[in-house]
N, C-alpha and C. Protein backbone atom coordinates (compact mmCIF):
# COMPACT_ATOMS: atom_id res chain seq x y z
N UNK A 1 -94.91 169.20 -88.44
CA UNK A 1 -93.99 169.60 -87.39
C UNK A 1 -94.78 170.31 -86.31
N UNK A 2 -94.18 170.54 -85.22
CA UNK A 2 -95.13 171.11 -84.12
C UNK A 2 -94.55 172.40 -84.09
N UNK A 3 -95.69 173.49 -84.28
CA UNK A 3 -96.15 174.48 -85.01
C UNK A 3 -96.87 175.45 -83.69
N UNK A 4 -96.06 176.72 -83.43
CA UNK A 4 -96.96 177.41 -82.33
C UNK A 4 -96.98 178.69 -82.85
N UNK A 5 -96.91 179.42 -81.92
CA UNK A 5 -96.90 180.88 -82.77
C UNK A 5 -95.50 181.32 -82.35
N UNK A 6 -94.38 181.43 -82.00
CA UNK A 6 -93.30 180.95 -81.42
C UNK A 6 -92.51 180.06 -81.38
N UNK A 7 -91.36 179.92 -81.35
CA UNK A 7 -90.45 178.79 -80.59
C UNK A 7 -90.68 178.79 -79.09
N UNK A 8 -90.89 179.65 -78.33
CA UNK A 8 -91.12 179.25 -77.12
C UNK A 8 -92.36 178.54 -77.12
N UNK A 9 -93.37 179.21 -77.63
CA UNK A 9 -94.98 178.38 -77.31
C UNK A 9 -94.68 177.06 -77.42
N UNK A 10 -93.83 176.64 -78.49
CA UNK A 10 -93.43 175.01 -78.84
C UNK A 10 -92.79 174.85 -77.60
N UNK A 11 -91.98 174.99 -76.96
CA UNK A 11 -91.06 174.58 -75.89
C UNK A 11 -91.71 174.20 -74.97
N UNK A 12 -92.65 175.55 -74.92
CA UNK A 12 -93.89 175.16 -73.31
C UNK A 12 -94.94 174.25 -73.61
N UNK A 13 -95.17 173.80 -74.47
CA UNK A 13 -96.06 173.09 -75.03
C UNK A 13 -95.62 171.88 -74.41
N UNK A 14 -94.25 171.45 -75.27
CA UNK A 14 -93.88 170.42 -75.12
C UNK A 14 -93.27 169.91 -73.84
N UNK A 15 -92.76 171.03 -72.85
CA UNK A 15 -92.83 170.88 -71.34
C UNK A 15 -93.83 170.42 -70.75
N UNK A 16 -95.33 170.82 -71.06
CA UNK A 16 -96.61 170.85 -70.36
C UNK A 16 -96.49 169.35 -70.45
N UNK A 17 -95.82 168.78 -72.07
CA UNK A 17 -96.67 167.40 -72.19
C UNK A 17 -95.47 166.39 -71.30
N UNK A 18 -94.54 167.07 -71.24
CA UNK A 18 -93.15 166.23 -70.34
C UNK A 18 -93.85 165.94 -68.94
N UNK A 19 -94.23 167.30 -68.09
CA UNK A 19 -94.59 167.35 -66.90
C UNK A 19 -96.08 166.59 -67.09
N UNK A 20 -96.86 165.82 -67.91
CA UNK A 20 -98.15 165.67 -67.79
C UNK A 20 -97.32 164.01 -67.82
N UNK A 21 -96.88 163.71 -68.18
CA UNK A 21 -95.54 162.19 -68.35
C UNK A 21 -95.50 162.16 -66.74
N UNK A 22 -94.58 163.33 -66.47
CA UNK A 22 -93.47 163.11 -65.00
C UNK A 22 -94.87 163.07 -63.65
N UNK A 23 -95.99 163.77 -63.98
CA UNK A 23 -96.94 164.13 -62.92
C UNK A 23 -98.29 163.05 -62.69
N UNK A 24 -98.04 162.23 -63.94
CA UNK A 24 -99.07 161.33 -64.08
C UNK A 24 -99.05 160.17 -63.77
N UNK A 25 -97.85 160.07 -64.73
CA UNK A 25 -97.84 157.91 -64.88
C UNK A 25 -96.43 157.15 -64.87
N UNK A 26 -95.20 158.68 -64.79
CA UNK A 26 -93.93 157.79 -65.02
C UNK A 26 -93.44 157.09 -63.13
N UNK A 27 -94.36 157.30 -62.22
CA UNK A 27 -94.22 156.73 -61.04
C UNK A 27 -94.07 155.68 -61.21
N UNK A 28 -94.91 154.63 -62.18
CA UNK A 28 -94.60 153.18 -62.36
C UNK A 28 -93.35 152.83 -62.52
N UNK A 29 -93.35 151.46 -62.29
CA UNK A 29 -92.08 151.09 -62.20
C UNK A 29 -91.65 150.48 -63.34
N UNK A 30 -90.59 150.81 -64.38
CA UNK A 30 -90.48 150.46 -65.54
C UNK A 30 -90.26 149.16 -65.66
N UNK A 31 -90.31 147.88 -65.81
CA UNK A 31 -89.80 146.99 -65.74
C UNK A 31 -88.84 146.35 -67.04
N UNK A 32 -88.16 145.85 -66.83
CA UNK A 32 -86.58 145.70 -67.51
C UNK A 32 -87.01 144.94 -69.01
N UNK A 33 -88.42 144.44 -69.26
CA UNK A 33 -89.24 144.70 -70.61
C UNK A 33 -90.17 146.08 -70.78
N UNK A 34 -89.67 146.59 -71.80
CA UNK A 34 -90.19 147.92 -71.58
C UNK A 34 -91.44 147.73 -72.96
N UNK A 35 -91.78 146.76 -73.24
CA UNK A 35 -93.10 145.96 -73.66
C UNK A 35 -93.98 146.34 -72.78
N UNK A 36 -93.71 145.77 -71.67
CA UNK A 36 -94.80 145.06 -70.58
C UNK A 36 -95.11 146.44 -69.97
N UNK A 37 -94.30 147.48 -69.89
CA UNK A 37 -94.53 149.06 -69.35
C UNK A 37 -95.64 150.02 -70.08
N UNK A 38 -95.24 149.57 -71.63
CA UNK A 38 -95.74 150.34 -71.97
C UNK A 38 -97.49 149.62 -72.83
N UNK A 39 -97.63 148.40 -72.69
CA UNK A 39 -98.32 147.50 -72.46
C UNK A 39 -99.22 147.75 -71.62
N UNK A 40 -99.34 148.45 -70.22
CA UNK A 40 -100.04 148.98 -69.11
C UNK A 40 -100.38 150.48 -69.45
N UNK A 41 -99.90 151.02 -70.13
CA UNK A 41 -100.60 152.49 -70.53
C UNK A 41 -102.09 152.36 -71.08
N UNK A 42 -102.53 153.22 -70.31
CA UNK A 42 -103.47 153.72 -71.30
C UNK A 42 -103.59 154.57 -72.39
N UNK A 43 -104.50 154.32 -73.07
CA UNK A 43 -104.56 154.81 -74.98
C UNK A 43 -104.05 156.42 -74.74
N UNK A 44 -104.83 157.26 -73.61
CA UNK A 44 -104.33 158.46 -73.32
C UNK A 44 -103.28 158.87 -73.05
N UNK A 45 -102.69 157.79 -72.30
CA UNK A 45 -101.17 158.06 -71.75
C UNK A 45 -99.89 157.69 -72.62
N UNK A 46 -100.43 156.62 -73.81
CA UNK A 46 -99.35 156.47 -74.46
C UNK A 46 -99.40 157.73 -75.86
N UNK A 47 -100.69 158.29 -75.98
CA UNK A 47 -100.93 159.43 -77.13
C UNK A 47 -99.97 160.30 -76.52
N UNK A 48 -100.03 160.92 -75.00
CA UNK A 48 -99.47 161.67 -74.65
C UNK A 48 -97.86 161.39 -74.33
N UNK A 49 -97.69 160.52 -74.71
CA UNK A 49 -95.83 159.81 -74.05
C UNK A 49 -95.33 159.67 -75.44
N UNK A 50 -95.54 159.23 -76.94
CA UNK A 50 -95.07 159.19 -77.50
C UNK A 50 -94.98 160.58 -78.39
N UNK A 51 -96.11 161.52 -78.34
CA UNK A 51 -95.78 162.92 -78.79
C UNK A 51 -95.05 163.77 -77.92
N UNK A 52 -94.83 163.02 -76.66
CA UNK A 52 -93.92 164.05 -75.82
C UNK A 52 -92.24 163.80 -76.04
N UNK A 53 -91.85 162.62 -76.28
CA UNK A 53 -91.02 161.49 -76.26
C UNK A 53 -90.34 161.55 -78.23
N UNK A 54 -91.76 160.59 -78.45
CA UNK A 54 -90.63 160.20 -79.84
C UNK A 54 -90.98 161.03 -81.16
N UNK A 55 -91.77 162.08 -81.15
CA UNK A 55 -91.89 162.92 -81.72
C UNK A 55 -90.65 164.10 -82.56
N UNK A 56 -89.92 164.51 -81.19
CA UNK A 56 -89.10 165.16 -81.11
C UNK A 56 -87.70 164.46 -81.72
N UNK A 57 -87.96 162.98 -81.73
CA UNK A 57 -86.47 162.48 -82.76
C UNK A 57 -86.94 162.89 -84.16
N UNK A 58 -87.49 162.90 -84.77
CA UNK A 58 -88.11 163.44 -86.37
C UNK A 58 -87.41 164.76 -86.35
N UNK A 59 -88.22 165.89 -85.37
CA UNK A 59 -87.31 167.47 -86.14
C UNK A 59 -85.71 167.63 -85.55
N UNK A 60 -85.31 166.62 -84.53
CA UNK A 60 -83.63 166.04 -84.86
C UNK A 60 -82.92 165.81 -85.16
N UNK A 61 -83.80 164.18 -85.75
CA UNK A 61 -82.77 163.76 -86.53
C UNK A 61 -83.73 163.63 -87.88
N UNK A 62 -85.01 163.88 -88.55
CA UNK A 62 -85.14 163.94 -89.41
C UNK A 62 -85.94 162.91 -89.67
N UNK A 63 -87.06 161.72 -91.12
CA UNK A 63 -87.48 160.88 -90.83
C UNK A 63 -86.35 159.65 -91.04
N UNK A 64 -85.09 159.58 -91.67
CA UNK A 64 -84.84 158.62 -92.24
C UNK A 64 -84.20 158.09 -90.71
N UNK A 65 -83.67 159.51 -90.18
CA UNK A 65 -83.06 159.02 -88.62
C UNK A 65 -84.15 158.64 -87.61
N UNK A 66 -85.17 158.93 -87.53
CA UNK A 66 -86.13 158.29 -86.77
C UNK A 66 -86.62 156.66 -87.11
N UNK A 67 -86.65 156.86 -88.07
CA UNK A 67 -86.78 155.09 -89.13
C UNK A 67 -85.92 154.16 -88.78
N UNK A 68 -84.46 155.09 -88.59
CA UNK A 68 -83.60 154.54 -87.94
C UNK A 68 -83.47 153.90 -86.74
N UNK A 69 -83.67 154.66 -85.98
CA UNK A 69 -83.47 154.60 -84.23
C UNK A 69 -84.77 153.66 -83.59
N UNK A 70 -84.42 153.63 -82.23
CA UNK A 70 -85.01 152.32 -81.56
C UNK A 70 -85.96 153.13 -81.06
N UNK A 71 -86.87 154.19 -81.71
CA UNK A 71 -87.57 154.89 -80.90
C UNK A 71 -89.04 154.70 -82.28
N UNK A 72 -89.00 154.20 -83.40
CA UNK A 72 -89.73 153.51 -84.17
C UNK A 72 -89.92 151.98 -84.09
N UNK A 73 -89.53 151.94 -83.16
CA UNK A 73 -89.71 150.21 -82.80
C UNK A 73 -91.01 150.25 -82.48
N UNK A 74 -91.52 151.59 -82.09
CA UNK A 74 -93.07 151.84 -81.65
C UNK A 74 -94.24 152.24 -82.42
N UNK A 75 -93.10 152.47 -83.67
CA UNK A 75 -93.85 152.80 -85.07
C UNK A 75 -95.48 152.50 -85.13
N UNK A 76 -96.12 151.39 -85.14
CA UNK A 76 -97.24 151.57 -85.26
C UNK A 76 -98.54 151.98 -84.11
N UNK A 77 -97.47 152.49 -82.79
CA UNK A 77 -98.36 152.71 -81.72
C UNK A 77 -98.33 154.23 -81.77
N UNK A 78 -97.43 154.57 -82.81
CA UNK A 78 -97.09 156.24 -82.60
C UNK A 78 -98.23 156.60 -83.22
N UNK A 79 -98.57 155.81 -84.90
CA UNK A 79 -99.57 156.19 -85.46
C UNK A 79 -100.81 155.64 -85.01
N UNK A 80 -101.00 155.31 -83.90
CA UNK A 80 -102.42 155.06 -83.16
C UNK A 80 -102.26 156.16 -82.49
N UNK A 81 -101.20 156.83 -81.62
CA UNK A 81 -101.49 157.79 -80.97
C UNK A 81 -101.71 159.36 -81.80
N UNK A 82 -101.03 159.39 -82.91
CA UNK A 82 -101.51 160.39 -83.70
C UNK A 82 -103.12 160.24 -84.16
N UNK A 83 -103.36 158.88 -84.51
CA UNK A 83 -105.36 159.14 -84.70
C UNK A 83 -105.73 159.35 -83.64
N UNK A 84 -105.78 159.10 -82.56
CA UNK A 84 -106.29 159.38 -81.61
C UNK A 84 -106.31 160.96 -80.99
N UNK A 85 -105.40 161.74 -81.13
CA UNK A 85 -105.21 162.96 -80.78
C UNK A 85 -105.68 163.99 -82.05
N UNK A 86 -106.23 163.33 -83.06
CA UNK A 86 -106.69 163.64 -84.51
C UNK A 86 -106.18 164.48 -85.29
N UNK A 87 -104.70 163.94 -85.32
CA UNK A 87 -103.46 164.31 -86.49
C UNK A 87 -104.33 164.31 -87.56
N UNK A 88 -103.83 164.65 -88.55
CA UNK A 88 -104.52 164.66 -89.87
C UNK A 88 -103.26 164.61 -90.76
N UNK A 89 -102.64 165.98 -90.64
CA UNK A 89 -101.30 165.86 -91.74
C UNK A 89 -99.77 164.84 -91.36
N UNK A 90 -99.79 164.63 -89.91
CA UNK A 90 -98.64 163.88 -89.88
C UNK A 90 -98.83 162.62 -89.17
N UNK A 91 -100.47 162.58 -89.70
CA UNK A 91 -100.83 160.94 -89.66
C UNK A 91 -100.78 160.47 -90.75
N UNK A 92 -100.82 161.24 -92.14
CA UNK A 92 -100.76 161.06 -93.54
C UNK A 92 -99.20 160.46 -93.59
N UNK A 93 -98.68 161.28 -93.18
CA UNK A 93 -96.98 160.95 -93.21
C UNK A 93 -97.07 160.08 -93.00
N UNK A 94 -96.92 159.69 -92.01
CA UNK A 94 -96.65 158.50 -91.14
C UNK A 94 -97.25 156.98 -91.66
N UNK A 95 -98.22 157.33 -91.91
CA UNK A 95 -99.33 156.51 -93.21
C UNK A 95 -98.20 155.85 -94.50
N UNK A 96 -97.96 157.18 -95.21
CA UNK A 96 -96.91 157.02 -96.40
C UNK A 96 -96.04 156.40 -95.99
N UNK A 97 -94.86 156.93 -95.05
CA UNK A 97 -94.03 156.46 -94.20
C UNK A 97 -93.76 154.58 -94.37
N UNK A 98 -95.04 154.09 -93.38
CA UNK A 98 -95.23 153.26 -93.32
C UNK A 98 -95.46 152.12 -94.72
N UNK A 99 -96.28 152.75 -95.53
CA UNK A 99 -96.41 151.91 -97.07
C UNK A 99 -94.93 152.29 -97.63
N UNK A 100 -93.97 152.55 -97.40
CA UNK A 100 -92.43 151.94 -98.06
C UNK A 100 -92.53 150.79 -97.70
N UNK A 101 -92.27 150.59 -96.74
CA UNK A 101 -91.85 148.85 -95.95
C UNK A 101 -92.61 147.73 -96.61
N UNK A 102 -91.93 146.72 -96.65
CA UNK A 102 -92.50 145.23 -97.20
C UNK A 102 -93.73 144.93 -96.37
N UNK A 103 -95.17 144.86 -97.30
CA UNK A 103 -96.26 144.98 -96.53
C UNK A 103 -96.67 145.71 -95.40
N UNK A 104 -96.14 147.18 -95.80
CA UNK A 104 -96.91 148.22 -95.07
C UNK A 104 -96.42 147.81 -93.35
N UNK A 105 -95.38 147.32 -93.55
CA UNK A 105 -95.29 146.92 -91.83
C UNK A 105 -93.55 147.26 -91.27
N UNK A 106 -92.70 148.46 -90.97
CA UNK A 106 -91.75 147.86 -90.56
C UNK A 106 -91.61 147.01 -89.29
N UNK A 107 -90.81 146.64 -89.39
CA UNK A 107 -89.94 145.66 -88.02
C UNK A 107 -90.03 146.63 -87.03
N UNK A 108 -90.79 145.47 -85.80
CA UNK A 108 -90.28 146.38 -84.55
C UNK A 108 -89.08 146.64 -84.46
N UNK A 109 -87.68 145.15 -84.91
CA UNK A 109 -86.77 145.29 -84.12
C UNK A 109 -85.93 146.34 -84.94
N UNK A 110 -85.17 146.91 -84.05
CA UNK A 110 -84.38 148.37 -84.39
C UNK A 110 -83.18 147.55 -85.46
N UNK A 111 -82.54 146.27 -85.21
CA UNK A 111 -81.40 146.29 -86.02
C UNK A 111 -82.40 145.44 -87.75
N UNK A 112 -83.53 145.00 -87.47
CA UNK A 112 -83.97 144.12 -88.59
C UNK A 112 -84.58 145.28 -89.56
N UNK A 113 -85.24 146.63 -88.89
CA UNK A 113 -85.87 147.89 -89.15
C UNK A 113 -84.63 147.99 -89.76
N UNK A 114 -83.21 148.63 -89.41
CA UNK A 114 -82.39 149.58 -90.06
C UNK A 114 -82.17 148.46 -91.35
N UNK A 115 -81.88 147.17 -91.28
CA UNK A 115 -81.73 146.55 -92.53
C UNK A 115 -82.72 146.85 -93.71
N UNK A 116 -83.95 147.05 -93.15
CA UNK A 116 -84.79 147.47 -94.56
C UNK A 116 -84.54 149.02 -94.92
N UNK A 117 -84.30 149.74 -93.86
CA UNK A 117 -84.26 151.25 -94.14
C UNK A 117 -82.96 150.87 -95.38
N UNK A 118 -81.77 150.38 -94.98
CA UNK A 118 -80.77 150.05 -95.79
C UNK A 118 -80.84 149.59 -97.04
N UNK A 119 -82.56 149.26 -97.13
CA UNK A 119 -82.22 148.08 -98.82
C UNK A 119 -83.13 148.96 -99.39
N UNK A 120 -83.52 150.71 -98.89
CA UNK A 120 -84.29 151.15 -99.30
C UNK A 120 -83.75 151.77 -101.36
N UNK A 121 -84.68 151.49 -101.70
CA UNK A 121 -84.37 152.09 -103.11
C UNK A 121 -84.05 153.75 -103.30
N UNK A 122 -82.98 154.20 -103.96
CA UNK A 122 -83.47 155.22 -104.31
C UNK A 122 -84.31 155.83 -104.49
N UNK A 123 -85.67 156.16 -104.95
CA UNK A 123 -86.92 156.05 -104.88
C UNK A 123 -87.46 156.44 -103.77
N UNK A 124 -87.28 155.19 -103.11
CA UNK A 124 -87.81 155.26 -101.31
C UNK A 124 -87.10 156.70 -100.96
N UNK A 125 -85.70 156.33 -100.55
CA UNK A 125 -85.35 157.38 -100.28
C UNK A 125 -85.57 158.51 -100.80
N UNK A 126 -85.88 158.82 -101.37
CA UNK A 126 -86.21 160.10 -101.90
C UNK A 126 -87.32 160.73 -101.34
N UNK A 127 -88.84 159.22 -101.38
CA UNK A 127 -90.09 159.69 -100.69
C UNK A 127 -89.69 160.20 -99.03
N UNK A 128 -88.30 159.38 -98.88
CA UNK A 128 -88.84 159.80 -97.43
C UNK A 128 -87.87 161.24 -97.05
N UNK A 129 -87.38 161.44 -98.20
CA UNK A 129 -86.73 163.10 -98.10
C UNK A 129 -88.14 164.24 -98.04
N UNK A 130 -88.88 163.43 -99.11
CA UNK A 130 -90.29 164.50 -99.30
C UNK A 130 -91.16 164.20 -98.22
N UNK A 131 -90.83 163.38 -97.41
CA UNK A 131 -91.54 163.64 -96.21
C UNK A 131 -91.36 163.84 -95.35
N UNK A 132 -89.88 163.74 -95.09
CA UNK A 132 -89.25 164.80 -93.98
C UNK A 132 -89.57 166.30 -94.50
N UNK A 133 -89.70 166.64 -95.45
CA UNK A 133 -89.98 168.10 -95.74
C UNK A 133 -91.33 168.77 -95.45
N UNK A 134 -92.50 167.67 -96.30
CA UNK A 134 -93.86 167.93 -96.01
C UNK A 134 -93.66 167.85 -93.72
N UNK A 135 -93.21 166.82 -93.27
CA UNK A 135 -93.21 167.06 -91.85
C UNK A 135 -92.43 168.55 -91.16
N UNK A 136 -91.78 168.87 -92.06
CA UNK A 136 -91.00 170.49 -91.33
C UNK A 136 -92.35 171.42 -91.63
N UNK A 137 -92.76 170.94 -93.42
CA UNK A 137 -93.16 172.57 -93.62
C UNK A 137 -94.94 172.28 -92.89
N UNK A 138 -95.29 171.55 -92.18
CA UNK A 138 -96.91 171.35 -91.61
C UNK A 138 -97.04 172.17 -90.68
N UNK A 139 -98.10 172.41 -90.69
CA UNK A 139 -98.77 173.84 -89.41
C UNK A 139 -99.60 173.10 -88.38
N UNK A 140 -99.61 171.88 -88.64
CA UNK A 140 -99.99 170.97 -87.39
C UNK A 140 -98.98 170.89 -86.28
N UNK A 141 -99.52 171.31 -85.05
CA UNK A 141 -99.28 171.86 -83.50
C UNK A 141 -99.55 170.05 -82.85
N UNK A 142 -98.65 169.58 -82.96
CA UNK A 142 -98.93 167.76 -82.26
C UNK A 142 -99.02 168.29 -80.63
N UNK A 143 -97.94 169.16 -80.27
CA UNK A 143 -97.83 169.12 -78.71
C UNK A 143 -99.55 170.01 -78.16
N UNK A 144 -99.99 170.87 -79.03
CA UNK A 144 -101.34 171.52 -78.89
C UNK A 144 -102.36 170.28 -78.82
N UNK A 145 -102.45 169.53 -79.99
CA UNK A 145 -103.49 168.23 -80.01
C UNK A 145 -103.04 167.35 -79.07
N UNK A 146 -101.77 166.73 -78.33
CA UNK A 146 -101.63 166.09 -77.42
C UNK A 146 -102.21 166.53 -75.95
N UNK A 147 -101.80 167.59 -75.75
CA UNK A 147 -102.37 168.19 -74.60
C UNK A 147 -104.03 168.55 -74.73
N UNK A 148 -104.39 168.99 -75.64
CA UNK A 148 -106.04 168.63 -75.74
C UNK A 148 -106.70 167.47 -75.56
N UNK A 149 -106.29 167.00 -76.04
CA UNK A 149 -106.21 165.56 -76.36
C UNK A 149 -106.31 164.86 -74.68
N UNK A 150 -105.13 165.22 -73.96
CA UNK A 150 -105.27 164.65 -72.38
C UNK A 150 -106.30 165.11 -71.64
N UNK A 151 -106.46 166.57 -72.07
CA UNK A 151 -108.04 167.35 -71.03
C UNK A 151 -109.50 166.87 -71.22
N UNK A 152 -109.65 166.42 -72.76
CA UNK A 152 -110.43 166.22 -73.31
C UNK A 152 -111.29 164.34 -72.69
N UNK A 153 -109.62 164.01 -72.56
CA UNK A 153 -109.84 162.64 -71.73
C UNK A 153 -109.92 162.19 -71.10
N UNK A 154 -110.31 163.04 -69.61
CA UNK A 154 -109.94 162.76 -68.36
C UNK A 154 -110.36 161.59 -67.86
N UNK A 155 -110.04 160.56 -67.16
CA UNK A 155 -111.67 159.94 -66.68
C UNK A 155 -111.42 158.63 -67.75
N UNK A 156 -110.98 158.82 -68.95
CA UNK A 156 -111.15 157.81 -69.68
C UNK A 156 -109.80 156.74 -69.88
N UNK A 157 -110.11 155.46 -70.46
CA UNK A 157 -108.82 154.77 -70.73
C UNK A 157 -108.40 154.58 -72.32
């Protein structure tokens, strides 16, 4: 979970990484495939857009509701952007996460995704109760490594 010394430090954190979104790259023009938008990011800009963005559905709605929602359709770009910003503990998650699904892969699409979340076993469900938990109780700061993560990269794609 993103971890400051505060609830505010988290807030401003995660502002810094909103306004580093609004000040940078959301000028483009989204186009009505939002593939092809986010297809044009760079590796930096999407590390920094999906920890600013789809991060925050997890301590929301939790993992089974993020698994859920059309905001894991990005699922395996989230966990490129967590190596890249050099998650460690809630790249593990996300890792686990991912090995439920039939060959380690869910569905992009949001309604074919919720069908497997649906045929999940007891079992499953359960792992992914223990990993919504291991994700609350982590002292990993994502909005700290995202924003490092952007300074660290300037210049680069």
């Amino acid at each position: 979970m993103v971890r400051s010394s505060d609830e505010s430090d988290a807030y401003h954190q995660w502002r810094e990484l909103r306004d580093i979104v609004h000040s940078k790259f959301s000028d483009r023009v989204i186009q009505s495939n939002e593939d092809e938008y986010f297809d044009r990011l760079t590796m930096r800009e999407r590390a920094v857009f999906y920890m600013a963005y789809y991060i925050p559905h997890i301590e929301c709605e939790g993992m089974c509701g993020y698994l859920y929602d059309f905001v894991s359709d990005k699922f395996r770009e989230t966990i490129e952007s967590l190596e890249a910003i050099g998650s460690t503990e809630t790249l593990d998650i996300f890792r686990r996460a991912r090995a439920l699904f039939p060959d380690g892969n869910p569905e992009r699409s949001t309604e074919l995704r919720r069908d497997q979340v649906e045929s999940f076993t007891q079992e499953q469900l359960h792992i992914i109760k223990v990993l919504e938990s291991e994700f609350c109780d982590s002292g990993e700061d994502l909005y700290e490594l995202a924003v490092k993560y952007w300074q660290d990269n300037e210049g680069k794609t």
